[in-house]
N, C-alpha and C. Protein backbone atom coordinates (compact mmCIF):
# COMPACT_ATOMS: atom_id res chain seq x y z
N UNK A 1 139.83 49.89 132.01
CA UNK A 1 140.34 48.98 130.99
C UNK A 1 141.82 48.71 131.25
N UNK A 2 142.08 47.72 131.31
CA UNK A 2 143.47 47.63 131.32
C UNK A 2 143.64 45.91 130.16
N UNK A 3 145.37 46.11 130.17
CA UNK A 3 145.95 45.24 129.44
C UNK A 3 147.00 44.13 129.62
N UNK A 4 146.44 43.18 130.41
CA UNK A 4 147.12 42.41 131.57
C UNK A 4 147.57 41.56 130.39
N UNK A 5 148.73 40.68 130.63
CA UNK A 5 149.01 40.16 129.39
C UNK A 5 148.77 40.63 128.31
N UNK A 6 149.82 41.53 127.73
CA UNK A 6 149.33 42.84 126.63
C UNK A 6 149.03 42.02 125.17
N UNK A 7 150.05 40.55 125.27
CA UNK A 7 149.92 39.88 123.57
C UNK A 7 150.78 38.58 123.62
N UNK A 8 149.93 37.59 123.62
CA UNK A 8 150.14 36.83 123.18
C UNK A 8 151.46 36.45 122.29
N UNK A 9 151.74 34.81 121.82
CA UNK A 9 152.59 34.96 120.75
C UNK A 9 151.59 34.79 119.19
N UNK A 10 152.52 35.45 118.14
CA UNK A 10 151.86 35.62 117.29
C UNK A 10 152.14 35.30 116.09
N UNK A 11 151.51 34.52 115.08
CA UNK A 11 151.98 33.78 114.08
C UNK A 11 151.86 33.83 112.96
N UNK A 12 152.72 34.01 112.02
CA UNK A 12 152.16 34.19 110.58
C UNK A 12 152.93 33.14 109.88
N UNK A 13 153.39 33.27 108.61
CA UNK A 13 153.58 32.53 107.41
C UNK A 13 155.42 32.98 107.26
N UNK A 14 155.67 33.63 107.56
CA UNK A 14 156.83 34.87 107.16
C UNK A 14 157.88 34.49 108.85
N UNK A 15 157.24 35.05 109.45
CA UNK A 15 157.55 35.27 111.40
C UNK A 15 156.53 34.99 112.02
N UNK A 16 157.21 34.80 113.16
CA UNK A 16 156.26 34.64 114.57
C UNK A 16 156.86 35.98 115.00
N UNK A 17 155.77 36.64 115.59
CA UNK A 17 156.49 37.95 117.38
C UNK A 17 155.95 36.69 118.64
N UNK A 18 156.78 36.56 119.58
CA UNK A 18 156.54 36.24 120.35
C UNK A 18 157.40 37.08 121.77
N UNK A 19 156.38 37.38 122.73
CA UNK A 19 157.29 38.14 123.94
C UNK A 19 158.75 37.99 124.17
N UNK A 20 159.32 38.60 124.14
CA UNK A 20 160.76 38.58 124.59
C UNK A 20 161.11 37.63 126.06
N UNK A 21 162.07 37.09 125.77
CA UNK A 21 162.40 36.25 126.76
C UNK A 21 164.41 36.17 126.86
N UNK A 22 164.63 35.39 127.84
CA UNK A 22 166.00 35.46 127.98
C UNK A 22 166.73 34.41 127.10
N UNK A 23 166.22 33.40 126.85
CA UNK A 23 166.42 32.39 126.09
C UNK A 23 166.58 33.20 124.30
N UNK A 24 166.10 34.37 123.81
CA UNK A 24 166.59 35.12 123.04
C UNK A 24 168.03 35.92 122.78
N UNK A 25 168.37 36.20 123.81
CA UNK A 25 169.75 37.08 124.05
C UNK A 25 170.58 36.80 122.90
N UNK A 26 170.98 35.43 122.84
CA UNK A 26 172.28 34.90 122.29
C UNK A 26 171.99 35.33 120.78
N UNK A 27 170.79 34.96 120.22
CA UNK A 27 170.53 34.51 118.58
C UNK A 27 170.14 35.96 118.35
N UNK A 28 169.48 36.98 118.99
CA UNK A 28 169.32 38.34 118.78
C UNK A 28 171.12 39.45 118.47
N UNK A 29 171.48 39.15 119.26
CA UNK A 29 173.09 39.08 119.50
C UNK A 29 173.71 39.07 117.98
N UNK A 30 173.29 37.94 117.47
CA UNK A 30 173.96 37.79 116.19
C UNK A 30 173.33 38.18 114.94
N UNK A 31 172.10 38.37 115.01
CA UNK A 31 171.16 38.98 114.26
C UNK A 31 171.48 40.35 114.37
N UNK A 32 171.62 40.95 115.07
CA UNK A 32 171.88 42.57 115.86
C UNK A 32 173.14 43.23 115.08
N UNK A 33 174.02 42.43 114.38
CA UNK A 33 175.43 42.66 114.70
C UNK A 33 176.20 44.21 113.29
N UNK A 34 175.23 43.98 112.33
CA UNK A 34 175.13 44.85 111.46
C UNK A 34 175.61 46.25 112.49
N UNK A 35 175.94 47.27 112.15
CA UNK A 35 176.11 48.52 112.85
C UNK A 35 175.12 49.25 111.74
N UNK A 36 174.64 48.96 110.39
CA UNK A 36 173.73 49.91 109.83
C UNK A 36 172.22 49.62 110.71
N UNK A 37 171.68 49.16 110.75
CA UNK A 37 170.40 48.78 112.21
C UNK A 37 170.58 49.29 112.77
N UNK A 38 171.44 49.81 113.62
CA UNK A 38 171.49 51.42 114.56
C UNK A 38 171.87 52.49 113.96
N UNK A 39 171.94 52.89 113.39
CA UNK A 39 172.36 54.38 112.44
C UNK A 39 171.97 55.20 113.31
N UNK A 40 170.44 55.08 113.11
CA UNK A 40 169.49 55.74 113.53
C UNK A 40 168.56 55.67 114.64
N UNK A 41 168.96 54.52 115.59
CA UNK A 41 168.21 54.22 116.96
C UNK A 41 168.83 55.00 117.52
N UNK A 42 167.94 55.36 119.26
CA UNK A 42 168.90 56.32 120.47
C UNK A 42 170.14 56.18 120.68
N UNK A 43 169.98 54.51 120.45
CA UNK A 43 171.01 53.96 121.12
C UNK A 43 171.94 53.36 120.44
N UNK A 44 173.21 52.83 120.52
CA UNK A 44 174.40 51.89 119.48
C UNK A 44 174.06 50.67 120.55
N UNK A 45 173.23 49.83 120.13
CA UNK A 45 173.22 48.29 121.17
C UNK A 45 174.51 47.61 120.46
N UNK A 46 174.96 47.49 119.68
CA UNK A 46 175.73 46.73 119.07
C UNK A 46 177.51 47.19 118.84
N UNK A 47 177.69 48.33 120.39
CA UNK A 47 179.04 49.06 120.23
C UNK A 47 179.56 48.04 120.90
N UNK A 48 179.22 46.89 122.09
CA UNK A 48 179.56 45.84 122.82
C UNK A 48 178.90 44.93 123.24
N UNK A 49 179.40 43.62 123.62
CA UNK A 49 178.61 43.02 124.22
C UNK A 49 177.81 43.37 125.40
N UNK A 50 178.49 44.15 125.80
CA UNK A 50 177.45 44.50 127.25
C UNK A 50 176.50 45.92 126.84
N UNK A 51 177.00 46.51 125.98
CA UNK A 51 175.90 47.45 125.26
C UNK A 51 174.68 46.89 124.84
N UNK A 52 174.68 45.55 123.99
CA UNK A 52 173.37 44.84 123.67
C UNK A 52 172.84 44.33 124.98
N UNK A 53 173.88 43.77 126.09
CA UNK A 53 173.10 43.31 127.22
C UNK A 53 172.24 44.00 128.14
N UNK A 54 173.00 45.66 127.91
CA UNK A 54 172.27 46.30 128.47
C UNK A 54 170.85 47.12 127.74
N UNK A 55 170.84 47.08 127.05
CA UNK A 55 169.63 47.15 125.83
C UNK A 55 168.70 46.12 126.05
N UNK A 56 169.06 44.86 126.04
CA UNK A 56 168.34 43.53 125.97
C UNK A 56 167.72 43.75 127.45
N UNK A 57 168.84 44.07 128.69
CA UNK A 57 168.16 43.68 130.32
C UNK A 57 167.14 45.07 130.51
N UNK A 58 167.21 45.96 129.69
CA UNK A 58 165.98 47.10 129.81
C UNK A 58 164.80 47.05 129.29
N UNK A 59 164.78 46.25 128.15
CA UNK A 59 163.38 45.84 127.47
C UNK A 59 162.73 44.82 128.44
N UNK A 60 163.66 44.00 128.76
CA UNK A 60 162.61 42.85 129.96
C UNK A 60 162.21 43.59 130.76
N UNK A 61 163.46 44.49 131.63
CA UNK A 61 162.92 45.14 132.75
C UNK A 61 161.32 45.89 132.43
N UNK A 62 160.93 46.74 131.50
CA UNK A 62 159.91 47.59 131.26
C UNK A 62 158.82 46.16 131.24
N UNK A 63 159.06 45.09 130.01
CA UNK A 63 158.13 44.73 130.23
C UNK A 63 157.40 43.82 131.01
N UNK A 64 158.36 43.73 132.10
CA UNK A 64 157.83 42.74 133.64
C UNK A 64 157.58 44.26 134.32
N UNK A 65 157.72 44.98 134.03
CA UNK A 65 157.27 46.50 134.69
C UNK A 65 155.72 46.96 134.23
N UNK A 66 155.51 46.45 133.30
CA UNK A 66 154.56 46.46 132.34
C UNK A 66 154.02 48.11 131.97
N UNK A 67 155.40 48.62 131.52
CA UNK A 67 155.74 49.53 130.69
C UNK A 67 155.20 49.97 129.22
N UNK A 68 155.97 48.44 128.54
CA UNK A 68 156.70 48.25 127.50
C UNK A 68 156.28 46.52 127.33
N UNK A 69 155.75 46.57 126.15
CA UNK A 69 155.45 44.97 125.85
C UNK A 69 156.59 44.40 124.44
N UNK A 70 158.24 44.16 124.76
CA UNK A 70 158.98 43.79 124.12
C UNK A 70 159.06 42.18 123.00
N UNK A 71 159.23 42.24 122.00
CA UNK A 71 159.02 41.00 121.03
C UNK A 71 160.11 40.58 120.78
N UNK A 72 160.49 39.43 120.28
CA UNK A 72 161.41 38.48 119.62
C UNK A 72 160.82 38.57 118.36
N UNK A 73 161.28 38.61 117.07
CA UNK A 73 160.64 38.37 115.96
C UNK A 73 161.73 37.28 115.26
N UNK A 74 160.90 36.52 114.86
CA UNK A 74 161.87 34.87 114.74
C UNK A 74 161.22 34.28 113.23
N UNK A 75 162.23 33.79 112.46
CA UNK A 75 162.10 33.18 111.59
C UNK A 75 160.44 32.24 111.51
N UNK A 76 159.90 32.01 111.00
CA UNK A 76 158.40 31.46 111.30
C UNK A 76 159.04 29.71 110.92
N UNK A 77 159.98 29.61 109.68
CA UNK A 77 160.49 28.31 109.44
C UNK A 77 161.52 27.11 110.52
N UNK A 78 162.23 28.72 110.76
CA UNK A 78 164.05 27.61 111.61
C UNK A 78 163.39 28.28 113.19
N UNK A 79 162.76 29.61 113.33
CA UNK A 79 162.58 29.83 114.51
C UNK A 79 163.76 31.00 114.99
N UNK A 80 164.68 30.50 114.19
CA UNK A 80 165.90 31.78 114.31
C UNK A 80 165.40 33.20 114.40
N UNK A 81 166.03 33.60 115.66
CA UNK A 81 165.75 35.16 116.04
C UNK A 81 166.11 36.17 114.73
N UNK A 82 165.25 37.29 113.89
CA UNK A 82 165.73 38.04 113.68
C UNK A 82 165.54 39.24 113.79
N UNK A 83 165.10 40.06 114.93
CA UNK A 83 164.84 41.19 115.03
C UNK A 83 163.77 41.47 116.36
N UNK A 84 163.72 42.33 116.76
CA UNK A 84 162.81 42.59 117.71
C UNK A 84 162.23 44.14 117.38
N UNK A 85 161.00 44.07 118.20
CA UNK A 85 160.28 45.72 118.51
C UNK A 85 159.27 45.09 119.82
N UNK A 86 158.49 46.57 119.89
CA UNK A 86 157.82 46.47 120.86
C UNK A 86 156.38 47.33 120.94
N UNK A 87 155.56 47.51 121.75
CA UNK A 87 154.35 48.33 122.12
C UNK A 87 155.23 48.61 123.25
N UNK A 88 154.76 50.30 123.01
CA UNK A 88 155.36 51.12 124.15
C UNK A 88 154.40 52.15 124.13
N UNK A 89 154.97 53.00 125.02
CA UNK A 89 153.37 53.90 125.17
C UNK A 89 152.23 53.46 125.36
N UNK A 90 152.01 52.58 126.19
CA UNK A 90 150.87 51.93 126.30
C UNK A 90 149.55 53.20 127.18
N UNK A 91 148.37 53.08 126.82
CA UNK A 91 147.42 54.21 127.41
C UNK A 91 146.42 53.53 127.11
N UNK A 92 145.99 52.34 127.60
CA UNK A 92 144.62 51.58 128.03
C UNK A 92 143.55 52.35 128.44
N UNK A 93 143.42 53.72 128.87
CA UNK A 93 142.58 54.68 129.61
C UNK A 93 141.71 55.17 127.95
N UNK A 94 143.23 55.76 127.24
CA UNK A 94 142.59 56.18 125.74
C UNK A 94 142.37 54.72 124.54
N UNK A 95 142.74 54.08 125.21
CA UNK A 95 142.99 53.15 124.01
C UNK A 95 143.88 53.23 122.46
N UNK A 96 145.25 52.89 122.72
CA UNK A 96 146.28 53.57 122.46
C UNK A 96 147.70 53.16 122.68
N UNK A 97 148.31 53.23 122.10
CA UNK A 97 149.86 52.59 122.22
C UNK A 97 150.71 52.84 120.78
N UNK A 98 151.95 52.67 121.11
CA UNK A 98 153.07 52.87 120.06
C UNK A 98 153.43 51.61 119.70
N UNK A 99 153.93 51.50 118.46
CA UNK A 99 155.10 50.26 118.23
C UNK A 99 156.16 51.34 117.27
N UNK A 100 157.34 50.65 118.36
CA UNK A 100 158.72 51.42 117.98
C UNK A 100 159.23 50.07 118.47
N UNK A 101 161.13 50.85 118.64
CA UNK A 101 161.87 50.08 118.69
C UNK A 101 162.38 48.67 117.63
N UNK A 102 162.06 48.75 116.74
CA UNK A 102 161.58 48.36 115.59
C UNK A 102 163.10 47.87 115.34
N UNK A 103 163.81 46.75 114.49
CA UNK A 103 164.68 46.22 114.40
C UNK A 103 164.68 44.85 113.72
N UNK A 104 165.17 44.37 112.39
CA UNK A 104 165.59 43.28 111.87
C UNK A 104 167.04 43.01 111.16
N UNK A 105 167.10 42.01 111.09
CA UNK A 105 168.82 41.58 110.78
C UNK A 105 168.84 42.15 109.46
N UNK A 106 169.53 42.43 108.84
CA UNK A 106 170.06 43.03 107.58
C UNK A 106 169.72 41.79 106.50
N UNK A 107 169.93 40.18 106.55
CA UNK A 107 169.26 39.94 105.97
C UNK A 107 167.69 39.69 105.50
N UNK A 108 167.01 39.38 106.80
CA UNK A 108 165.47 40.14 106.89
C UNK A 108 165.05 41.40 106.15
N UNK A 109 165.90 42.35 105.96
CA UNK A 109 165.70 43.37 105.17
C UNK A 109 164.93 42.88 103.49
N UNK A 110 163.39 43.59 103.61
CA UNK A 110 163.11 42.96 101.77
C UNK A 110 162.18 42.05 101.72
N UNK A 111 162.02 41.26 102.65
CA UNK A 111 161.55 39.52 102.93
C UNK A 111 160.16 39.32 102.81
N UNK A 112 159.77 40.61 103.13
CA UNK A 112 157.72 40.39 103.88
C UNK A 112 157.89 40.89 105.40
N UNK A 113 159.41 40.59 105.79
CA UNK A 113 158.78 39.86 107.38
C UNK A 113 159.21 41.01 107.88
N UNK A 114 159.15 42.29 108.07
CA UNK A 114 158.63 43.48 108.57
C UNK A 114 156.62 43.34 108.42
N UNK A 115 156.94 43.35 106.89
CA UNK A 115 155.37 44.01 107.13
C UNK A 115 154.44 43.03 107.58
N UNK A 116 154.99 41.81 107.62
CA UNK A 116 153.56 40.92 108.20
C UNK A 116 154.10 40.97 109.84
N UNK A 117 155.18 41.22 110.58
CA UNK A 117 155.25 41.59 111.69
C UNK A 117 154.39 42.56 112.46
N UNK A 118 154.42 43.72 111.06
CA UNK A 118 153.60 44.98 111.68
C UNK A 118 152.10 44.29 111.16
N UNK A 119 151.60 43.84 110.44
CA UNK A 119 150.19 43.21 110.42
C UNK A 119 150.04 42.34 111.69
N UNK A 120 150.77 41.59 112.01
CA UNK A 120 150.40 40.82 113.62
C UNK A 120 149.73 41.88 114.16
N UNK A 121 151.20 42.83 114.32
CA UNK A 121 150.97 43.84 115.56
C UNK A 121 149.92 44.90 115.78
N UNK A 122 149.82 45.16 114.25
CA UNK A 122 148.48 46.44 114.24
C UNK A 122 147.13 44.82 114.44
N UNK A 123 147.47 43.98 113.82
CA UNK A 123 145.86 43.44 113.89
C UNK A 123 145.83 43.11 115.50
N UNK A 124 146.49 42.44 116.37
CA UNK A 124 146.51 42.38 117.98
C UNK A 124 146.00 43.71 118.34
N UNK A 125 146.83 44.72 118.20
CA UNK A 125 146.13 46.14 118.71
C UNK A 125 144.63 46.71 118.69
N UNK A 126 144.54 46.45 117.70
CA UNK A 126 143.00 47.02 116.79
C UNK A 126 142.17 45.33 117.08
N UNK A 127 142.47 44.33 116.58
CA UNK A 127 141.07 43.68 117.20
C UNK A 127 141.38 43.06 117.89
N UNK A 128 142.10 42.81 119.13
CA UNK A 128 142.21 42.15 120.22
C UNK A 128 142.38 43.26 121.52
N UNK A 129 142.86 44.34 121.50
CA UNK A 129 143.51 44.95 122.33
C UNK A 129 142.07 46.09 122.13
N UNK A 130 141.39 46.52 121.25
CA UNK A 130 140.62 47.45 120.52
C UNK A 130 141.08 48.60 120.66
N UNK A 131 142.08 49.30 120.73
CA UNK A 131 143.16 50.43 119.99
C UNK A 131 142.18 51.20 119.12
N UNK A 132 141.96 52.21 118.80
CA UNK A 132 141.26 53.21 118.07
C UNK A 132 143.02 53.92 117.98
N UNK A 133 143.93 53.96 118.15
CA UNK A 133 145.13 54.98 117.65
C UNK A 133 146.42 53.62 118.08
N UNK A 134 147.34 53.61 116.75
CA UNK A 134 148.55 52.80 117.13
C UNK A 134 149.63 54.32 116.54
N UNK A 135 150.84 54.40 116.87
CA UNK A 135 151.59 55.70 116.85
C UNK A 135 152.91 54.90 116.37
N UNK A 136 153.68 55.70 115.88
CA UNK A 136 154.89 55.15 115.10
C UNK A 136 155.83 56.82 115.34
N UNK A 137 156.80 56.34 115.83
CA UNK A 137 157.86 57.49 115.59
C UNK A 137 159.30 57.55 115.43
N UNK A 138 160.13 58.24 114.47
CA UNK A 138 161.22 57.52 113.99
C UNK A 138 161.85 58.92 113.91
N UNK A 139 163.17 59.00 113.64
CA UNK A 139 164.34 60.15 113.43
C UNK A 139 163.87 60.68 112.09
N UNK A 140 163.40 61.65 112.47
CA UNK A 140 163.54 62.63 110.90
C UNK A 140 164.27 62.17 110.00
N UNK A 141 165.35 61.94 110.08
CA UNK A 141 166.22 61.94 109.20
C UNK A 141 166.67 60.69 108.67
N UNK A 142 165.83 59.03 109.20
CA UNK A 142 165.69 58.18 108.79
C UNK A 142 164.78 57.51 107.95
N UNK A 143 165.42 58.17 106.80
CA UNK A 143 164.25 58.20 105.29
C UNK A 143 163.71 56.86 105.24
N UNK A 144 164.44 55.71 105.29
CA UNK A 144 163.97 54.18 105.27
C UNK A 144 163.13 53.88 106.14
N UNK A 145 163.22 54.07 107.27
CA UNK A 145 161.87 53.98 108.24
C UNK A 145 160.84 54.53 107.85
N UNK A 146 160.84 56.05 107.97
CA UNK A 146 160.05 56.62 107.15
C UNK A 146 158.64 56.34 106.07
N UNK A 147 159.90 55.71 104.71
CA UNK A 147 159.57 55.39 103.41
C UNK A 147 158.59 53.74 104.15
N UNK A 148 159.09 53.04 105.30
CA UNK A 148 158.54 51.85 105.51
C UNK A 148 157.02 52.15 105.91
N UNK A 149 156.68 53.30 107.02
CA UNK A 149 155.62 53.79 107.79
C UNK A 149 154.84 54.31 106.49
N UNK A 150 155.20 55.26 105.56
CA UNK A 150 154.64 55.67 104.71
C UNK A 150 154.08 54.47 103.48
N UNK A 151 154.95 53.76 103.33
CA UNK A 151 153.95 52.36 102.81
C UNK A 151 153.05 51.72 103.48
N UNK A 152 152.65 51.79 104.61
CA UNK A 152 151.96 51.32 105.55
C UNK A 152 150.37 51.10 104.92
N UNK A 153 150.05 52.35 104.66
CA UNK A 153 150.55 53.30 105.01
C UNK A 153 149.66 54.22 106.12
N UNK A 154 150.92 54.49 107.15
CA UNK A 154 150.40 55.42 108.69
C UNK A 154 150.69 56.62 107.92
N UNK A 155 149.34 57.32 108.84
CA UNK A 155 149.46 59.18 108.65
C UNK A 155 150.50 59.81 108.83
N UNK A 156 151.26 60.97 108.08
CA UNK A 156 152.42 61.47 109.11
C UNK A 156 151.47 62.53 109.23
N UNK A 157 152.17 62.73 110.76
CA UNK A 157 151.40 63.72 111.52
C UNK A 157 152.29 64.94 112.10
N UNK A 158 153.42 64.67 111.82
CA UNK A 158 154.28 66.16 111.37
C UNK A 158 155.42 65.60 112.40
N UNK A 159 156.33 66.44 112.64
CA UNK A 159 157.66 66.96 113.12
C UNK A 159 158.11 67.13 114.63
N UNK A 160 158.27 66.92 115.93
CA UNK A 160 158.67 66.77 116.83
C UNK A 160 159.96 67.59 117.12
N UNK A 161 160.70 68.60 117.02
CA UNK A 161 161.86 69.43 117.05
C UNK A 161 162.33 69.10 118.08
N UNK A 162 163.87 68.87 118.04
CA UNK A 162 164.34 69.49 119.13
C UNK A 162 163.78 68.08 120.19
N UNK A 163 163.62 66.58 119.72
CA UNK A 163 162.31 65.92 120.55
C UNK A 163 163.07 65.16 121.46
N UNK A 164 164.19 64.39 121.37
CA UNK A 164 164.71 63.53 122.06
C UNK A 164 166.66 64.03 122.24
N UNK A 165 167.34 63.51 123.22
CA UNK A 165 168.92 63.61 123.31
C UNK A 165 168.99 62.17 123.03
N UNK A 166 170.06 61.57 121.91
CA UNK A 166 170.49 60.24 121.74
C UNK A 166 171.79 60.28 121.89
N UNK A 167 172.90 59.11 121.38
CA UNK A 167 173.66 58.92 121.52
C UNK A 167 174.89 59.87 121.95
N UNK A 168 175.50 60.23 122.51
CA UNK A 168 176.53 61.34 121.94
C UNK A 168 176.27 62.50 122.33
N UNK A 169 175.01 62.80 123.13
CA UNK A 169 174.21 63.91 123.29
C UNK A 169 173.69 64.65 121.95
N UNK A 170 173.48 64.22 120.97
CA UNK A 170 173.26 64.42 119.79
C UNK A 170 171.83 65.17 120.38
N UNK A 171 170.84 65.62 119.11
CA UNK A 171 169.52 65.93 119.37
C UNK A 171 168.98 65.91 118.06
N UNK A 172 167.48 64.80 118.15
CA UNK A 172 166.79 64.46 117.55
C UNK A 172 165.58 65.07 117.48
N UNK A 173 165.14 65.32 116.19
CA UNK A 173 163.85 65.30 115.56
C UNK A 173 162.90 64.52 115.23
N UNK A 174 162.02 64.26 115.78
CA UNK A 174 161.31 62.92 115.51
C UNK A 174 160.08 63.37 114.37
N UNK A 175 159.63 61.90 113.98
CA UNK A 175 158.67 62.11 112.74
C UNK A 175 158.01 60.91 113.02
N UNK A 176 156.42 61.97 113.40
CA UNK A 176 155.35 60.92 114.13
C UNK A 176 154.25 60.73 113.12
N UNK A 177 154.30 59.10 113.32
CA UNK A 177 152.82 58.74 112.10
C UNK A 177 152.00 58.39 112.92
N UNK A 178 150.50 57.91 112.53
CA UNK A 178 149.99 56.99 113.40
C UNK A 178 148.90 56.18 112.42
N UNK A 179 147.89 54.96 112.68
CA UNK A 179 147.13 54.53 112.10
C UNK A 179 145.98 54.56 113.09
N UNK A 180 144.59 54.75 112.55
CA UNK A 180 143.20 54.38 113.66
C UNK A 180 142.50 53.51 113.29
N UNK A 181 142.16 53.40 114.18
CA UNK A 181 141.16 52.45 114.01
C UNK A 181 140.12 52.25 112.73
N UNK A 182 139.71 53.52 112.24
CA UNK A 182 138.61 53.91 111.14
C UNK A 182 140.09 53.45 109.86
N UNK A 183 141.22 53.72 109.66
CA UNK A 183 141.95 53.52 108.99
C UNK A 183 142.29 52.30 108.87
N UNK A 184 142.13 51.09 109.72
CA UNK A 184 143.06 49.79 109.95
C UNK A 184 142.68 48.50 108.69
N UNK A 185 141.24 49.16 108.34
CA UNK A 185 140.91 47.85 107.92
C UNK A 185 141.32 48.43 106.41
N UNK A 186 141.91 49.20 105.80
CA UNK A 186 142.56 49.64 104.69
C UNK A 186 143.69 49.37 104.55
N UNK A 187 144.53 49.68 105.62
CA UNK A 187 146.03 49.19 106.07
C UNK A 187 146.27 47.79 106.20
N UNK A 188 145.42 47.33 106.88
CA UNK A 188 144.88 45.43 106.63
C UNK A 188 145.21 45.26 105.44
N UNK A 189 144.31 45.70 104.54
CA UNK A 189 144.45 45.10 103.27
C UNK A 189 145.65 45.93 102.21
N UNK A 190 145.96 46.74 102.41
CA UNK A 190 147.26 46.72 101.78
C UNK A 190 148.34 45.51 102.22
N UNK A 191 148.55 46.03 103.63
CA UNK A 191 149.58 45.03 103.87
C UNK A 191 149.17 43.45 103.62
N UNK A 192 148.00 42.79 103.48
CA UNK A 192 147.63 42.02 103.04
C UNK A 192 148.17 41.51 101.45
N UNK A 193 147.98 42.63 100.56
CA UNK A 193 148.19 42.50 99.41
C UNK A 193 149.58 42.58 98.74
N UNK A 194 150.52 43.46 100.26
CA UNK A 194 151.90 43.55 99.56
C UNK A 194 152.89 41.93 100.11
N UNK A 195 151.89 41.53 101.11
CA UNK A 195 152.55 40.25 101.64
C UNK A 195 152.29 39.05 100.47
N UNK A 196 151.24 39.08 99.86
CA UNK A 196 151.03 37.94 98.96
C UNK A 196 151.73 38.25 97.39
N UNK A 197 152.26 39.69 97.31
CA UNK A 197 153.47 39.73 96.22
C UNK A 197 154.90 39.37 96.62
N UNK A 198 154.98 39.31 97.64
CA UNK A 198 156.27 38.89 98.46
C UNK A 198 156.03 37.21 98.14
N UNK A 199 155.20 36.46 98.26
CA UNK A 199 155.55 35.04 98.42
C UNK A 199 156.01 34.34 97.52
């Protein structure tokens, strides 16, 4: 099994995800610029311009590597970039993959357009991709992510110690959820139902 062209672009009411491209850079750039949006990523993309460039030229790289299947997430109205994530961990053998890297502009924050992003993405996974496990993992200590996965709502599946070195040589704890397949069509319809109180 494999996953040649991992996804399409993808469309809702709220946002489009559509693959990352270079023609993104600039409008991500300015969307990006908040320093609270990294608190809690590995990385500070937004300490310089060439910090985001180099952030931005590693997500293409993986996913012309076909690593890492990187998104643009764009206004669905003006088209304006605001945020990106990705499928990572990809394991076509188990049927299986992550979405991390997870990121929207500070005003996006609230909108819908997280959770109908992550409805694209879990519904591509699960009925296009047929995924039986999508995985989510975030800093312990980033209660808002967290609190977002847990509305989902994905399983938490416990604690990671000691799991990653980020910025600074710091050391992270990660906090892994996941959703299955037997779970999706529940998660469907929540997120279904919290998107049509949003409109």
């Amino acid at each position: 099994m494999t996953w040649d062209g991992i996804a399409p672009r993808l469309g809702g009411e709220i946002v489009v995800v559509e693959p990352l491209a270079p023609e993104h850079e600039s409008g991500l750039w300015e969307a990006a610029s908040d320093p609270e949006i990294w608190r809690c990523m590995p990385v500070n993309a937004v300490e310089s311009r060439a910090a985001f460039g180099a952030w931005f030229a590693e997500a293409l790289d993986r996913s012309s590597a076909g690593l890492d299947q990187a998104f643009a997430v764009l206004d669905a109205g003006s088209g304006a970039p605001l945020g990106s994530t990705r499928y990572l961990a990809l394991r076509p053998e188990h049927r299986g993959l992550e979405i991390g890297w997870t990121w929207l502009s500070r005003a996006a924050w609230g909108t819908g357009a997280n959770v109908e992003a992550k409805l694209l993405l879990l519904g591509h996974a699960f009925d296009a991709l047929g995924c039986m496990r999508v995985e989510f993992k975030t800093d312990a200590l980033n209660e808002r992510s967290r609190a977002a996965l847990e509305a989902l709502p994905a399983r938490f599946e416990g604690i990671f110690r000691r799991h990653m070195i980020v910025r600074d040589g710091a050391l992270r704890d990660s906090a892994w959820y996941a959703v299955t397949d037997e779970e999706w069509p529940a998660v469907r319809e929540n997120l279904l139902r919290r998107l049509s109180r949003s409109r």
